[in-house]
C-alpha atoms as a PDB file:
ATOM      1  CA  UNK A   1       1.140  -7.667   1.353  1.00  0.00           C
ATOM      2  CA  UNK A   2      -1.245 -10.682   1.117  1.00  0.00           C
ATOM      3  CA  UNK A   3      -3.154  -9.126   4.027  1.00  0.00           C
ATOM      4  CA  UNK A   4      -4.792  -6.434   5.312  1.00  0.00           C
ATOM      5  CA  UNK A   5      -2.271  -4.375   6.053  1.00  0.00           C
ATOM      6  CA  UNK A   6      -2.499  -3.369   9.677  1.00  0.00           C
ATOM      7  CA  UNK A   7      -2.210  -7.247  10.346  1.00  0.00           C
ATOM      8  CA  UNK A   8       0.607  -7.254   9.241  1.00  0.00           C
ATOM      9  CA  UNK A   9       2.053  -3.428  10.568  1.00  0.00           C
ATOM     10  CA  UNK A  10       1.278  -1.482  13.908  1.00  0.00           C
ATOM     11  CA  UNK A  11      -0.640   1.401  13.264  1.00  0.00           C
ATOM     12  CA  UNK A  12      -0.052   4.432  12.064  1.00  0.00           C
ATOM     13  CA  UNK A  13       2.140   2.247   9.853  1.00  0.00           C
ATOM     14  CA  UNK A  14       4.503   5.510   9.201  1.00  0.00           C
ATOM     15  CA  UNK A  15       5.832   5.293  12.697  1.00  0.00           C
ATOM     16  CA  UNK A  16       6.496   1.562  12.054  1.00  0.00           C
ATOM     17  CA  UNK A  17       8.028   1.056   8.286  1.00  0.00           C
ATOM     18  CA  UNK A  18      11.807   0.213   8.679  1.00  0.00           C
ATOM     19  CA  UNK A  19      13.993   2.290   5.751  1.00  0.00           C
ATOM     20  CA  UNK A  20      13.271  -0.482   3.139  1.00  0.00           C
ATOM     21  CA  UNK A  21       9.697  -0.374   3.212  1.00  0.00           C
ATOM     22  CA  UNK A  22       9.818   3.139   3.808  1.00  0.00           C
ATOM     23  CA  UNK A  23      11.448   3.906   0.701  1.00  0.00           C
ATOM     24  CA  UNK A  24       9.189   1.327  -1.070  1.00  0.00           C
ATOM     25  CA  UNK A  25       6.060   2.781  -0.031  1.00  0.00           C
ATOM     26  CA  UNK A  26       7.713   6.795  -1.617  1.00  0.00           C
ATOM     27  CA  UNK A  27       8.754   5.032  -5.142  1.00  0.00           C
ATOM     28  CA  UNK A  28       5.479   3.316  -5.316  1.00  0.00           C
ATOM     29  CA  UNK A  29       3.625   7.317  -4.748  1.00  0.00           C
ATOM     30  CA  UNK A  30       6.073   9.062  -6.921  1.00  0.00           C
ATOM     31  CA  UNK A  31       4.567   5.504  -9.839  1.00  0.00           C
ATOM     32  CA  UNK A  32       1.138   6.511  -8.684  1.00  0.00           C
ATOM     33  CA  UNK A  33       1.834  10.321  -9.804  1.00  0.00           C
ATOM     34  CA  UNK A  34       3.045   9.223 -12.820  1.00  0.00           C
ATOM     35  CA  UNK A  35       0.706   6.579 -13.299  1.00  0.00           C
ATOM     36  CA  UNK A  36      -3.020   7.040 -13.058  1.00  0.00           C
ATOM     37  CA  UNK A  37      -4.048   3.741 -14.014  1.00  0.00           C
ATOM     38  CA  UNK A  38      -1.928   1.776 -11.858  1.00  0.00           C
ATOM     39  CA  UNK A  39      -2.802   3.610  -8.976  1.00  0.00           C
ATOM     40  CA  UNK A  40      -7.143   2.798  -9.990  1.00  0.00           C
ATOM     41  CA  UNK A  41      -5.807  -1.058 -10.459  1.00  0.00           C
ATOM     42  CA  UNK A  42      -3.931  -0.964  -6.708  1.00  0.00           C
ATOM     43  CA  UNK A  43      -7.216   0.839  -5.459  1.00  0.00           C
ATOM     44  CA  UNK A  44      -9.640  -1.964  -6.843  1.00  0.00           C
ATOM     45  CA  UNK A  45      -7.608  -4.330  -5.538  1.00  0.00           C
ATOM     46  CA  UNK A  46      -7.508  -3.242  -2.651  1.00  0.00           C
ATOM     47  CA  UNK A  47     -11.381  -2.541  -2.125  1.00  0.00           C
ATOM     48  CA  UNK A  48     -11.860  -6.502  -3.418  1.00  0.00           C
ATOM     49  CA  UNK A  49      -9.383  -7.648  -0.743  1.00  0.00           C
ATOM     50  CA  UNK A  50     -10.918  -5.608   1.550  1.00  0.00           C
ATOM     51  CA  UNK A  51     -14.341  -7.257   0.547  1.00  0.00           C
ATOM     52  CA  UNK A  52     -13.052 -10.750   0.941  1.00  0.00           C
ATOM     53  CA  UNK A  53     -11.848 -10.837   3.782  1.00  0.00           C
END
C-alpha cells in the first residue's frame, strides 16, 4: 500500500474493498496458508512501517 492502510481505506476495510482488492486480499490468505515465511516477512514489514511512521 505505501501507507498505513486505513489512510488509504475506510474502516472496517471489508465493508470498503471493491471486487479487485477483495479478491486480492483472499489469494494473498490462501499464499499466507501455504506460505509461512512470507506471511512472517509481510508481518515484519508491516510492524517496521508501522514504527516509522
Amino acid at each position: 500500500m505505501g501507507a498505513k492502510w486505513d489512510t488509504k481505506l475506510k474502516k472496517p476495510a471489508y465493508k470498503h474493498l471493491n471486487d479487485e482488492e477483495l479478491r486480492q486480499v483472499v489469494e494473498l490468505l490462501k499464499k499466507y496458508l501455504a506460505d509461512k515465511t512470507l506471511l512472517l516477512k509481510h508481518d515484519r514489514e508491516s510492524l517496521l512501517f508501522r514504527k516509522n511512521s
